[in-house]
PDB file of N, CA and C in Angstrom:
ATOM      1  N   UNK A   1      84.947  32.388  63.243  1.00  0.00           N
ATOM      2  CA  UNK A   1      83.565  31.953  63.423  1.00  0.00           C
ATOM      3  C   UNK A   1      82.952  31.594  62.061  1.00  0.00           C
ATOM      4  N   UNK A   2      82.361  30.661  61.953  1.00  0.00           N
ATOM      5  CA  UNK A   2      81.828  30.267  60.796  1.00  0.00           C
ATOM      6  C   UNK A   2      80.153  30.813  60.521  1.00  0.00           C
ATOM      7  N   UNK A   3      80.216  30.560  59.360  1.00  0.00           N
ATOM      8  CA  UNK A   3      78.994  31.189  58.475  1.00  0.00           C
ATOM      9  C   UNK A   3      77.765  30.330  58.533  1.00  0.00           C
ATOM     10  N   UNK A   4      76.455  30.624  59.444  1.00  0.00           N
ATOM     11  CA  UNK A   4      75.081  29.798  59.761  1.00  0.00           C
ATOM     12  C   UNK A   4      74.629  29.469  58.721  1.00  0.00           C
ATOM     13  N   UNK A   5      74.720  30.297  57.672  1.00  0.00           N
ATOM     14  CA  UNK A   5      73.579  30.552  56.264  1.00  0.00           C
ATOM     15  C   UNK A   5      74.651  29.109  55.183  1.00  0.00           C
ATOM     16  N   UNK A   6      75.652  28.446  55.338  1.00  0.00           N
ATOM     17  CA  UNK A   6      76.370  27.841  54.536  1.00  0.00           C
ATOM     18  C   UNK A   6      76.259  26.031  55.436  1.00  0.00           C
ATOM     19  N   UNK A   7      75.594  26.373  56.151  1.00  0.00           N
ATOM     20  CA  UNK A   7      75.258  24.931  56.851  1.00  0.00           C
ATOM     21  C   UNK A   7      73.989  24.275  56.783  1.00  0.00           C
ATOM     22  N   UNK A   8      74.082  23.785  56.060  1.00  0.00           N
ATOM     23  CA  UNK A   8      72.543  22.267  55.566  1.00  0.00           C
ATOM     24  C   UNK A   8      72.057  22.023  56.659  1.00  0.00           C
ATOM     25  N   UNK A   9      70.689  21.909  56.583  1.00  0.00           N
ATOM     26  CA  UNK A   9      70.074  21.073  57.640  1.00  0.00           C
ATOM     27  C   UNK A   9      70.026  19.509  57.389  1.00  0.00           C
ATOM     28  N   UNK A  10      69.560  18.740  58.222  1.00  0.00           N
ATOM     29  CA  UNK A  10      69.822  17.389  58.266  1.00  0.00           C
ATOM     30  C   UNK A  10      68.614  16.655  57.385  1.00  0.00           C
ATOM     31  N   UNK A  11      68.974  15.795  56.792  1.00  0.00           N
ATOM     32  CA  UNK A  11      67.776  15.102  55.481  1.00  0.00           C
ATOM     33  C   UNK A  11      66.998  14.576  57.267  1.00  0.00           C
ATOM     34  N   UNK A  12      65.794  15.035  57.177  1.00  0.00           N
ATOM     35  CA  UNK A  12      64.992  14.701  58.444  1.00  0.00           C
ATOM     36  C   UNK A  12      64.241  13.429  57.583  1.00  0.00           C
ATOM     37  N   UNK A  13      63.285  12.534  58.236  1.00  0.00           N
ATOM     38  CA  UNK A  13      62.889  11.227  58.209  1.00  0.00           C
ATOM     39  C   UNK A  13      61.761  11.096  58.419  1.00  0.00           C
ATOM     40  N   UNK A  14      61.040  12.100  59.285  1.00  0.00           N
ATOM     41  CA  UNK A  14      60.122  12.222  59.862  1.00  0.00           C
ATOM     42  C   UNK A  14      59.412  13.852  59.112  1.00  0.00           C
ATOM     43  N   UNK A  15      57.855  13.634  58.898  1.00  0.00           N
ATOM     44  CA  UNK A  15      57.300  14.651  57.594  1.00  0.00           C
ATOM     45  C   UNK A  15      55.949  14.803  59.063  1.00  0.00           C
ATOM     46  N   UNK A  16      55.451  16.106  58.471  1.00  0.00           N
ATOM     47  CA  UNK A  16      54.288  15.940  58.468  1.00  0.00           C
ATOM     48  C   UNK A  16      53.036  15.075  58.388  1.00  0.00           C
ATOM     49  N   UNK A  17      52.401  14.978  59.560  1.00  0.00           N
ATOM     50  CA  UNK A  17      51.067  13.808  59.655  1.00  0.00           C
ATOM     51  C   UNK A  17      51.606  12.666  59.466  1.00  0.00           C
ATOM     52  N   UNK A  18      52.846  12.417  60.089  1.00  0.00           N
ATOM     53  CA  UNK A  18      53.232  10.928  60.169  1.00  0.00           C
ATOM     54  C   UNK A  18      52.901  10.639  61.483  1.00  0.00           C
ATOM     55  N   UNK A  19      53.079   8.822  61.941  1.00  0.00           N
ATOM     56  CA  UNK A  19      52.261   8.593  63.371  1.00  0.00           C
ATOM     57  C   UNK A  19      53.668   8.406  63.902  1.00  0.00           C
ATOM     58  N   UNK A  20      53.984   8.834  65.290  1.00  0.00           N
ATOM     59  CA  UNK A  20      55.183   8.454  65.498  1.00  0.00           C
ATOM     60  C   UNK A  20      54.714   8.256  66.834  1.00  0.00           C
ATOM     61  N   UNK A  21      55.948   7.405  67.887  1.00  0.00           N
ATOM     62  CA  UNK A  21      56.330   6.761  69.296  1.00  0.00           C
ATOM     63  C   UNK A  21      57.481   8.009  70.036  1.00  0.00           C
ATOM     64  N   UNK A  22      56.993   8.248  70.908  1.00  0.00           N
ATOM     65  CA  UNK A  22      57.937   8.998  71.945  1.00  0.00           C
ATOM     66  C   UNK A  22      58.861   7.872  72.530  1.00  0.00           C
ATOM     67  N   UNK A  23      60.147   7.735  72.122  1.00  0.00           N
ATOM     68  CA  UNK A  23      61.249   6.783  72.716  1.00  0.00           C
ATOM     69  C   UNK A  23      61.851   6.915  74.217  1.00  0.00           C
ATOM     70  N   UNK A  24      62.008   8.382  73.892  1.00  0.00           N
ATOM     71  CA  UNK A  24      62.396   8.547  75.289  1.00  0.00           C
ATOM     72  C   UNK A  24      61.914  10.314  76.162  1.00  0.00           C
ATOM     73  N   UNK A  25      62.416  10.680  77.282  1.00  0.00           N
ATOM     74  CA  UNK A  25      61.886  11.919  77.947  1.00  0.00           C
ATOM     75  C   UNK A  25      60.851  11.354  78.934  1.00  0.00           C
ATOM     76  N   UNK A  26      60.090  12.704  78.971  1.00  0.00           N
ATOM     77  CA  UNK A  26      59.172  12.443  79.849  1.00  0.00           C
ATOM     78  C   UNK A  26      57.870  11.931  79.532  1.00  0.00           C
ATOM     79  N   UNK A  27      57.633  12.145  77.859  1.00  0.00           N
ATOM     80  CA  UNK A  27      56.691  11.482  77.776  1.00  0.00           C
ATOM     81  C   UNK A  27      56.825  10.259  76.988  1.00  0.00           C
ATOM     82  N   UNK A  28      57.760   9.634  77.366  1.00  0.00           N
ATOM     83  CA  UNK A  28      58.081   8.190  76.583  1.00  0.00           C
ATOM     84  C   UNK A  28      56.853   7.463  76.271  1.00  0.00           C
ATOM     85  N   UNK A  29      56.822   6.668  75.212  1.00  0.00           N
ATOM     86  CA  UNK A  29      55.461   5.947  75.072  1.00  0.00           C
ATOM     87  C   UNK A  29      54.639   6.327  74.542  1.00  0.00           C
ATOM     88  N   UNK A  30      54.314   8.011  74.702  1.00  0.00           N
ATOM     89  CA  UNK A  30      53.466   8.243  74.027  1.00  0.00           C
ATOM     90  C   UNK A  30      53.103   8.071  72.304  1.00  0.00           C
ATOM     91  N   UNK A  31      52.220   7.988  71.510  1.00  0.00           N
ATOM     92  CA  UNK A  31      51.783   8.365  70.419  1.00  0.00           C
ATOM     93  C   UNK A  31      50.901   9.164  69.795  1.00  0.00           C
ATOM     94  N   UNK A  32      51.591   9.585  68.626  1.00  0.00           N
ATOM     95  CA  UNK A  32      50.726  10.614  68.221  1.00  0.00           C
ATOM     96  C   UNK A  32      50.894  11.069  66.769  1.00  0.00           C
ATOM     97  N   UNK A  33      50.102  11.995  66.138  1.00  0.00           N
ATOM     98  CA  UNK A  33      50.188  12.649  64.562  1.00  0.00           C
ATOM     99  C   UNK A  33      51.308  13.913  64.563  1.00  0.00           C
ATOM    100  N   UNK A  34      52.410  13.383  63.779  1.00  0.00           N
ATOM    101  CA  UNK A  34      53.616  15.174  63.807  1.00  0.00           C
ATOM    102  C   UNK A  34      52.040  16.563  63.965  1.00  0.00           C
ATOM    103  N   UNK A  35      52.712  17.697  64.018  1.00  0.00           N
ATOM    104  CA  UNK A  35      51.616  18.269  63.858  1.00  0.00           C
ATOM    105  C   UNK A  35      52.571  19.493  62.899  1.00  0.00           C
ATOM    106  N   UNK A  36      54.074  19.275  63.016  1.00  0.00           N
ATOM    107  CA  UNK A  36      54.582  20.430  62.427  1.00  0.00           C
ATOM    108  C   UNK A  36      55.935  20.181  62.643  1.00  0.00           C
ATOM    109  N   UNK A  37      57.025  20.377  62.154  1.00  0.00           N
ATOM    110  CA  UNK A  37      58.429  20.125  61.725  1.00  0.00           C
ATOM    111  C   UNK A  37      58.996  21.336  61.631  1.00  0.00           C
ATOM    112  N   UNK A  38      60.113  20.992  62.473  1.00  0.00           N
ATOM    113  CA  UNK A  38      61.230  22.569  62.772  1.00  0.00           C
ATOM    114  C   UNK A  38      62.479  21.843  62.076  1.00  0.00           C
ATOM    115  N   UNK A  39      62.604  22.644  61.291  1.00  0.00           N
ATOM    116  CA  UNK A  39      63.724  21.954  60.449  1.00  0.00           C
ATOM    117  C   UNK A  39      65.274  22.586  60.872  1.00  0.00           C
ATOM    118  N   UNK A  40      65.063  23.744  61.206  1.00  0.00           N
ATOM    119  CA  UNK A  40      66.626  24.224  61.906  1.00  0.00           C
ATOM    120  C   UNK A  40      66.910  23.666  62.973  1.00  0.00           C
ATOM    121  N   UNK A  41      66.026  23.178  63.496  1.00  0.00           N
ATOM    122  CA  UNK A  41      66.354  23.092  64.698  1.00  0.00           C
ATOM    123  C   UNK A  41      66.062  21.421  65.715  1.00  0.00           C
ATOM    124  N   UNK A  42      65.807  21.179  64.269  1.00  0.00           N
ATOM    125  CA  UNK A  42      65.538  19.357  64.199  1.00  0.00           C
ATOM    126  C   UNK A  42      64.637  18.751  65.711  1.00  0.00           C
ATOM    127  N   UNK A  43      63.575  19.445  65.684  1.00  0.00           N
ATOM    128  CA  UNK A  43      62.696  19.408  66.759  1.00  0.00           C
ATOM    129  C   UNK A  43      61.435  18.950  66.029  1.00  0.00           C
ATOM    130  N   UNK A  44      60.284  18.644  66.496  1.00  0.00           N
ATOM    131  CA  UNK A  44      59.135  18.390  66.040  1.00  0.00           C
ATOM    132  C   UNK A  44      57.691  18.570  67.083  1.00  0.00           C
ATOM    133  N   UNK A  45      56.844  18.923  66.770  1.00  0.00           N
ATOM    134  CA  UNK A  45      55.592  19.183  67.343  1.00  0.00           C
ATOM    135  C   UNK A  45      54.570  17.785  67.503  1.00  0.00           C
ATOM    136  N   UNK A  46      54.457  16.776  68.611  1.00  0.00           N
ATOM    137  CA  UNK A  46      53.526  15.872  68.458  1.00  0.00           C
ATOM    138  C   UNK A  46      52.402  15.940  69.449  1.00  0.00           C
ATOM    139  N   UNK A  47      51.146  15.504  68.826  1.00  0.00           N
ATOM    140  CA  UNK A  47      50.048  15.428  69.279  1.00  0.00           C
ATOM    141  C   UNK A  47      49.712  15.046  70.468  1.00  0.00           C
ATOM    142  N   UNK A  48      49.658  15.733  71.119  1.00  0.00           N
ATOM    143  CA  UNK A  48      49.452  15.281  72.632  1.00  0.00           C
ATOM    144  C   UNK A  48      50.491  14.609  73.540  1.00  0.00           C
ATOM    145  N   UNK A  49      51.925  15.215  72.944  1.00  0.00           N
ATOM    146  CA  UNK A  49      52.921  14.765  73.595  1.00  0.00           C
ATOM    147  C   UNK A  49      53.468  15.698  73.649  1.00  0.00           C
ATOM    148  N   UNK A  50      54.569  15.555  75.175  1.00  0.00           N
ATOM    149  CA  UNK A  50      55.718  16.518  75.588  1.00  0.00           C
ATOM    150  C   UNK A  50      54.357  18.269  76.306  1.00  0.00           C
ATOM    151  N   UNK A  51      53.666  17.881  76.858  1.00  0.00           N
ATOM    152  CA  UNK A  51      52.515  18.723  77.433  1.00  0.00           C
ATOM    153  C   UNK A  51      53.059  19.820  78.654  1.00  0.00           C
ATOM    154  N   UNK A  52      52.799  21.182  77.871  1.00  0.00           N
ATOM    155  CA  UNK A  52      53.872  21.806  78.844  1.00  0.00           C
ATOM    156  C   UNK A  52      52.490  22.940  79.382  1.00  0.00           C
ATOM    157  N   UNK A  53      52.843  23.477  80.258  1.00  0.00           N
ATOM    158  CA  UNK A  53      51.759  24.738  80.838  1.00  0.00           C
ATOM    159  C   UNK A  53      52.102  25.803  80.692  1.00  0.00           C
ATOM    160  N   UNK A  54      51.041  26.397  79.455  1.00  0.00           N
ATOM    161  CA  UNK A  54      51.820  27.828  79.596  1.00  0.00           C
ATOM    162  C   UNK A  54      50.578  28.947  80.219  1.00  0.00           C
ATOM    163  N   UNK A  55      51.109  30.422  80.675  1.00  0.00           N
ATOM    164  CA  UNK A  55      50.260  30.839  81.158  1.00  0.00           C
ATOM    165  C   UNK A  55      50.532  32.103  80.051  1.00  0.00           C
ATOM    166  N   UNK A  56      48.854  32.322  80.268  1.00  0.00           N
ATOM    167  CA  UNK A  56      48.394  33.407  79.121  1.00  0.00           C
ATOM    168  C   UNK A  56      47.615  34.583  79.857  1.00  0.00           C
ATOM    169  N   UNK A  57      47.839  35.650  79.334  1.00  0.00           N
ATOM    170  CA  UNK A  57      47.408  36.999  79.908  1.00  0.00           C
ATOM    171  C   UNK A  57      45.847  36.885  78.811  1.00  0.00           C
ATOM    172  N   UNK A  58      44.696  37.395  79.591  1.00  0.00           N
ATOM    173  CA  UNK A  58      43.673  37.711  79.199  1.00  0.00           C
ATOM    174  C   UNK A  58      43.908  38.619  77.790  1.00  0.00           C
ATOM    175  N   UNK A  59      42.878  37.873  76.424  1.00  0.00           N
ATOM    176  CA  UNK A  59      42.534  39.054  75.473  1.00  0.00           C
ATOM    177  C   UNK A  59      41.209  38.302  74.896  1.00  0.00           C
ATOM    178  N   UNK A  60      40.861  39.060  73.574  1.00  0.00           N
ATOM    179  CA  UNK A  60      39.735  38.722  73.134  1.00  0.00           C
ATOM    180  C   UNK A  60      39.155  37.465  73.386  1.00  0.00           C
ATOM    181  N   UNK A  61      39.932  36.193  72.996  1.00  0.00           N
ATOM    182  CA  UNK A  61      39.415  35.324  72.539  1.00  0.00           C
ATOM    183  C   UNK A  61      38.971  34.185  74.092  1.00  0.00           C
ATOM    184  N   UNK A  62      40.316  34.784  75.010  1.00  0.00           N
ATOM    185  CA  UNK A  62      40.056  33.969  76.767  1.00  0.00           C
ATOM    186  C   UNK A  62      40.111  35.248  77.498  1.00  0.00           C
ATOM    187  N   UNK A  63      38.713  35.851  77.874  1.00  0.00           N
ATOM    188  CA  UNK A  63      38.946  36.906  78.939  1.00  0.00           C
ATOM    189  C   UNK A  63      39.634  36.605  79.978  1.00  0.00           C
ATOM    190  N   UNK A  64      39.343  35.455  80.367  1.00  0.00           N
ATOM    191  CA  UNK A  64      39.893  35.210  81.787  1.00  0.00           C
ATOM    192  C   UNK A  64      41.324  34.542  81.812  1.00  0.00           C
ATOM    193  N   UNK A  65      41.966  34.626  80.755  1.00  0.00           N
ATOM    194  CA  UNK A  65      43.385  33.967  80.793  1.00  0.00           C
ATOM    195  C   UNK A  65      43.942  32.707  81.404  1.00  0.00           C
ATOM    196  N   UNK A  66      44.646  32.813  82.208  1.00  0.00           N
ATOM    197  CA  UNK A  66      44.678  31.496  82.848  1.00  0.00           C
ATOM    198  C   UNK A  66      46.173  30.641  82.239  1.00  0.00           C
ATOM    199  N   UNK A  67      45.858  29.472  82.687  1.00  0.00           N
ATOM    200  CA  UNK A  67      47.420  28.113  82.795  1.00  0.00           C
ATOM    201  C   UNK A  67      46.413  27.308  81.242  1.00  0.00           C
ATOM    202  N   UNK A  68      46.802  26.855  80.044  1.00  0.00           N
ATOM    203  CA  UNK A  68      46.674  26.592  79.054  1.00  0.00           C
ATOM    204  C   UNK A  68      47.889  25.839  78.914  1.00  0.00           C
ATOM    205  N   UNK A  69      47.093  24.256  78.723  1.00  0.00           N
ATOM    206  CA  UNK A  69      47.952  22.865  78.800  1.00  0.00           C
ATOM    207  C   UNK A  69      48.539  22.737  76.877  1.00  0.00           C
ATOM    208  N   UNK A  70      49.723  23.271  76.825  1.00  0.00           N
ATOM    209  CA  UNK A  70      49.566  22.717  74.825  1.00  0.00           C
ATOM    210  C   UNK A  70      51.034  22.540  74.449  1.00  0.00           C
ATOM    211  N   UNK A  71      51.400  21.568  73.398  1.00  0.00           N
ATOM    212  CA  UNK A  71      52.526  20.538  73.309  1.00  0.00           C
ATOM    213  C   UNK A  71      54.049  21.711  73.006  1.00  0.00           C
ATOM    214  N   UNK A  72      54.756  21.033  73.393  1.00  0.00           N
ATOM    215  CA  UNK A  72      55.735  21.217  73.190  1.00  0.00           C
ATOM    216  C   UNK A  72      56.911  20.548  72.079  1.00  0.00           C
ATOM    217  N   UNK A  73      57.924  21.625  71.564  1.00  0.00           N
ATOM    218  CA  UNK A  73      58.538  20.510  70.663  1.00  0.00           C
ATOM    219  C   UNK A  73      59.303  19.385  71.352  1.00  0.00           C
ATOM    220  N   UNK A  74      60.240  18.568  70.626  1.00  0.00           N
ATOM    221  CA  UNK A  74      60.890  17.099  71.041  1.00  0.00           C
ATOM    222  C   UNK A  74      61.680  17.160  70.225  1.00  0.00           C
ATOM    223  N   UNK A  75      62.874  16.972  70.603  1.00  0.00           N
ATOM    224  CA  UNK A  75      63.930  16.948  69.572  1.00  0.00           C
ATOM    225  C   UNK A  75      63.448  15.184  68.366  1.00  0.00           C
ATOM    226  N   UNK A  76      64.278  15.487  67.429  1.00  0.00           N
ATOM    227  CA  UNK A  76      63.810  14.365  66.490  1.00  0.00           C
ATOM    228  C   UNK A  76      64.037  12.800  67.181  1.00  0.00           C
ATOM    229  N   UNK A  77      65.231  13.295  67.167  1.00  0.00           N
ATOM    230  CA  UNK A  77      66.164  11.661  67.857  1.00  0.00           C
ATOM    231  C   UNK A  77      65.449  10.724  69.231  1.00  0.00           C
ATOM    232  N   UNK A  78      64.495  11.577  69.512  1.00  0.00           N
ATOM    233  CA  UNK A  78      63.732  10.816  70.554  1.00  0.00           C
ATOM    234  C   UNK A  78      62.399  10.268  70.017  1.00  0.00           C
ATOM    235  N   UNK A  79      62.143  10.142  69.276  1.00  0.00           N
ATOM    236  CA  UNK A  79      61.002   9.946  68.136  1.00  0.00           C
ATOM    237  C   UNK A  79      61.393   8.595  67.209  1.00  0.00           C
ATOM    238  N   UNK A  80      60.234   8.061  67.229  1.00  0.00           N
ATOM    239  CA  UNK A  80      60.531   6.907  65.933  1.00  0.00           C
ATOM    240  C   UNK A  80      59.050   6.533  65.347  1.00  0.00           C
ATOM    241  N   UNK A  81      59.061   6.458  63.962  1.00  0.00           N
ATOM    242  CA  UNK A  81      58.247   6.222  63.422  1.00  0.00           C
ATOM    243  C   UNK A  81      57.521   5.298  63.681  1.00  0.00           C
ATOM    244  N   UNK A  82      56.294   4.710  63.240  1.00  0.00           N
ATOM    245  CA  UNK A  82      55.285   3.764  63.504  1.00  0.00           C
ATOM    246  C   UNK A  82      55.060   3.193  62.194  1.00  0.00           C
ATOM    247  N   UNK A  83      55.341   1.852  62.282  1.00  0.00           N
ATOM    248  CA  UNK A  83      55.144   0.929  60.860  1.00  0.00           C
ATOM    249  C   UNK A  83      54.090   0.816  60.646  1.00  0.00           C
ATOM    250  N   UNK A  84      53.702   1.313  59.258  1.00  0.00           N
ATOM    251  CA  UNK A  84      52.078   1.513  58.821  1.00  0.00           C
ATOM    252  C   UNK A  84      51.353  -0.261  59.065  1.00  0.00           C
ATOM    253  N   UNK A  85      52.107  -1.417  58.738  1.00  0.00           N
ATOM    254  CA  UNK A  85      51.740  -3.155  58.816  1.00  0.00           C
ATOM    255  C   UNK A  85      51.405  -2.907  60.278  1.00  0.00           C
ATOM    256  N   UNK A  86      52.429  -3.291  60.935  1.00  0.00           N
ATOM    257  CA  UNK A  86      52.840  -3.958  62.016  1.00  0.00           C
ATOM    258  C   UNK A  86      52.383  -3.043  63.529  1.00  0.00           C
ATOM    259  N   UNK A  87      52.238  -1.582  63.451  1.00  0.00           N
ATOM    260  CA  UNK A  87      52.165  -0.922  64.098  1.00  0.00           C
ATOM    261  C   UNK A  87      53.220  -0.725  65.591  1.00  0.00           C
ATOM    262  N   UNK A  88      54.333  -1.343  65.040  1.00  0.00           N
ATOM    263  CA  UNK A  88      55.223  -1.137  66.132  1.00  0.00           C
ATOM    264  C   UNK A  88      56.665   0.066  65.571  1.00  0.00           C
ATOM    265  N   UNK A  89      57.312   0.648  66.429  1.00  0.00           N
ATOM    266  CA  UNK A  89      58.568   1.477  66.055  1.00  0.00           C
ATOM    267  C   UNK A  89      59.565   1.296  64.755  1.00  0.00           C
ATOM    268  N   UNK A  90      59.249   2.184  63.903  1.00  0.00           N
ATOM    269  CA  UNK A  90      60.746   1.428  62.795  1.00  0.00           C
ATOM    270  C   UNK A  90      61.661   2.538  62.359  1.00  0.00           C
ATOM    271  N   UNK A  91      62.583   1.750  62.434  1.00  0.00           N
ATOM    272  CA  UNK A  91      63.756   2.640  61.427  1.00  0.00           C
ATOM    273  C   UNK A  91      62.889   2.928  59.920  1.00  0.00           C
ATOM    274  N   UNK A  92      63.974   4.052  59.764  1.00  0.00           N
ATOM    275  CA  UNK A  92      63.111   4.623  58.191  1.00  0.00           C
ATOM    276  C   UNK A  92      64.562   4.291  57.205  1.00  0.00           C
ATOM    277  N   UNK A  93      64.231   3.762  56.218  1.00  0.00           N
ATOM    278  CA  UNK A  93      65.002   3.906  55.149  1.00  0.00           C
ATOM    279  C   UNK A  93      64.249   4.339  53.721  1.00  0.00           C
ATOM    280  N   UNK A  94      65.404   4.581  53.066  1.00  0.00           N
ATOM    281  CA  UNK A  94      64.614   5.575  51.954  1.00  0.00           C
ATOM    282  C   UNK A  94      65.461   4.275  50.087  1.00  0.00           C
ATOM    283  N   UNK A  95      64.287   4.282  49.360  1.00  0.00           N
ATOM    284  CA  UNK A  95      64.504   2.772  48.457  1.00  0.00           C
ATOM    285  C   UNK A  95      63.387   3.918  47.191  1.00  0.00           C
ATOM    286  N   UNK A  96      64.417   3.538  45.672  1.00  0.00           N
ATOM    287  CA  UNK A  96      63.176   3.886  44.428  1.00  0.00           C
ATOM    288  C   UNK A  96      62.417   2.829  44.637  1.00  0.00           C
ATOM    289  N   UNK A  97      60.869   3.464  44.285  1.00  0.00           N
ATOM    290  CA  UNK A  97      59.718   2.662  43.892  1.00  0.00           C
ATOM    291  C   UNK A  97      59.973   2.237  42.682  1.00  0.00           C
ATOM    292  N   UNK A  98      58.763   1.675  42.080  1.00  0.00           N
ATOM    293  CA  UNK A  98      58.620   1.309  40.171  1.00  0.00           C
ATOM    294  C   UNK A  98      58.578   2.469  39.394  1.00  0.00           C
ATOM    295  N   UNK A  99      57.809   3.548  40.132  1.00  0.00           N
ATOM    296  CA  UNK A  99      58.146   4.841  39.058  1.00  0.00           C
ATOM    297  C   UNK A  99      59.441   5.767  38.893  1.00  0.00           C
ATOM    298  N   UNK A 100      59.867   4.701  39.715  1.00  0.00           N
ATOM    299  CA  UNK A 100      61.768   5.654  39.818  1.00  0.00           C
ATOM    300  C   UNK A 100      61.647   6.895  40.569  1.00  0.00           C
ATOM    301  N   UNK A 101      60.787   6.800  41.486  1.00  0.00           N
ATOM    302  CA  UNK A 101      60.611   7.660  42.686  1.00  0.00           C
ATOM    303  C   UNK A 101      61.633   7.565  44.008  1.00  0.00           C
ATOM    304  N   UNK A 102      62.289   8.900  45.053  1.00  0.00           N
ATOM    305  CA  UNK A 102      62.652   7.910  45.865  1.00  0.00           C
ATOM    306  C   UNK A 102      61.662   8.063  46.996  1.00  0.00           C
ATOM    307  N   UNK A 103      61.174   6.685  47.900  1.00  0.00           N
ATOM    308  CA  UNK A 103      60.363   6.808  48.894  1.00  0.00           C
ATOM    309  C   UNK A 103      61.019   6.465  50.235  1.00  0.00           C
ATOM    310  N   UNK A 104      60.254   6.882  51.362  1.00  0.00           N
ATOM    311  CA  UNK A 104      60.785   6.144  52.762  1.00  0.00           C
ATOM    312  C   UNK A 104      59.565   5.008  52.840  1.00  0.00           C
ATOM    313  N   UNK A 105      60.608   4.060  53.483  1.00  0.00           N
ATOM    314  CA  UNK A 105      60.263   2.713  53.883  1.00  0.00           C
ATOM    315  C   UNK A 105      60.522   2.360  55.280  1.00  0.00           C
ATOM    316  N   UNK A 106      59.510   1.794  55.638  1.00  0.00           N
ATOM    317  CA  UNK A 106      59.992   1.018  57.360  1.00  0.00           C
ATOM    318  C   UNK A 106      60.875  -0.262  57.306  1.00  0.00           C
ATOM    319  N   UNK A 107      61.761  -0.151  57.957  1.00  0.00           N
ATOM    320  CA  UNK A 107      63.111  -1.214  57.841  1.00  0.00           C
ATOM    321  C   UNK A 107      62.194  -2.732  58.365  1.00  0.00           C
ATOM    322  N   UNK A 108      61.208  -2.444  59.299  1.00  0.00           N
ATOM    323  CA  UNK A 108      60.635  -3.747  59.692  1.00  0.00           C
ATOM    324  C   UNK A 108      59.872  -4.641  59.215  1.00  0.00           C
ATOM    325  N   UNK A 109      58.988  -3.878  58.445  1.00  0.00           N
ATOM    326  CA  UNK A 109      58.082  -4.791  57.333  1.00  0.00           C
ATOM    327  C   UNK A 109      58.607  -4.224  55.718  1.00  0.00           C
ATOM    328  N   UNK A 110      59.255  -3.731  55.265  1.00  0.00           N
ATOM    329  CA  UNK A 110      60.065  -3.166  54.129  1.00  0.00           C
ATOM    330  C   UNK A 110      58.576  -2.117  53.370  1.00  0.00           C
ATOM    331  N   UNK A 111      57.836  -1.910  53.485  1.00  0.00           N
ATOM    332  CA  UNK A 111      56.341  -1.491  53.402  1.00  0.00           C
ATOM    333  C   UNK A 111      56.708  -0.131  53.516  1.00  0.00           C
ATOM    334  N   UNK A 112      56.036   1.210  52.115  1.00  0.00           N
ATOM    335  CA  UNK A 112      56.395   2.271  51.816  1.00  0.00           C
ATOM    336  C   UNK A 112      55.478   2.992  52.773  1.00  0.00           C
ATOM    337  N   UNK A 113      55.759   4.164  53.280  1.00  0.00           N
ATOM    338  CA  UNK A 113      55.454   4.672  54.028  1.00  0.00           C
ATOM    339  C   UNK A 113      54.508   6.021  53.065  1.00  0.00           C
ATOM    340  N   UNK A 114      53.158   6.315  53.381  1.00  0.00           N
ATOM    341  CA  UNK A 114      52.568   7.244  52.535  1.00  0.00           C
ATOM    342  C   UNK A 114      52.688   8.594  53.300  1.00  0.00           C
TER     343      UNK A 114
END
């Protein structure tokens, strides 16, 4: 059996407060702001997508508990970025700027991604 702690996670593409497209699942189509990045587990948290019901036992803050509508993760691979120009789906590639930085870029309009 091999050793968990000696295995890299995957150079992910997708950061925090980026706008991304639901490609596929159930909530295909949708869009939205990352809200948070699981890096073991190459999943991601988006804004008002992938809407699951969870139910919560009464405490301080909801006496009355209840069914509470709130997102679920999405694996990465069903996800694609949103070209800051063009506003349609892009591949990400990663290119140095002028300051000898390296940045990601949208493959569709070649345009650095902030």
């Amino acid at each position: 059996m091999e050793n968990k702690k000696n295995i890299k996670p995957a150079k992910l593409k997708i950061k925090k407060g980026d706008l991304v497209k639901v490609i596929a699942g159930d909530s295909k189509g949708a869009q939205g702001k990352v809200l948070e990045v699981i890096i073991e587990k190459s999943r991601v948290i988006v804004e008002g997508a992938n809407l699951v019901s969870k139910h919560t036992k009464p405490n301080a803050a909801k006496p009355n508990g209840g069914i509470v509508k709130q997102e679920a993760a999405i694996h990465i691979s069903n996800l694609m970025l949103v070209d800051p120009k063009s506003g349609k789906p892009t591949r990400v590639g990663r290119r140095l700027n002028d300051a000898g930085k390296l940045v990601r870029v949208a493959k569709i309009s070649g345009e650095e991604i902030k």
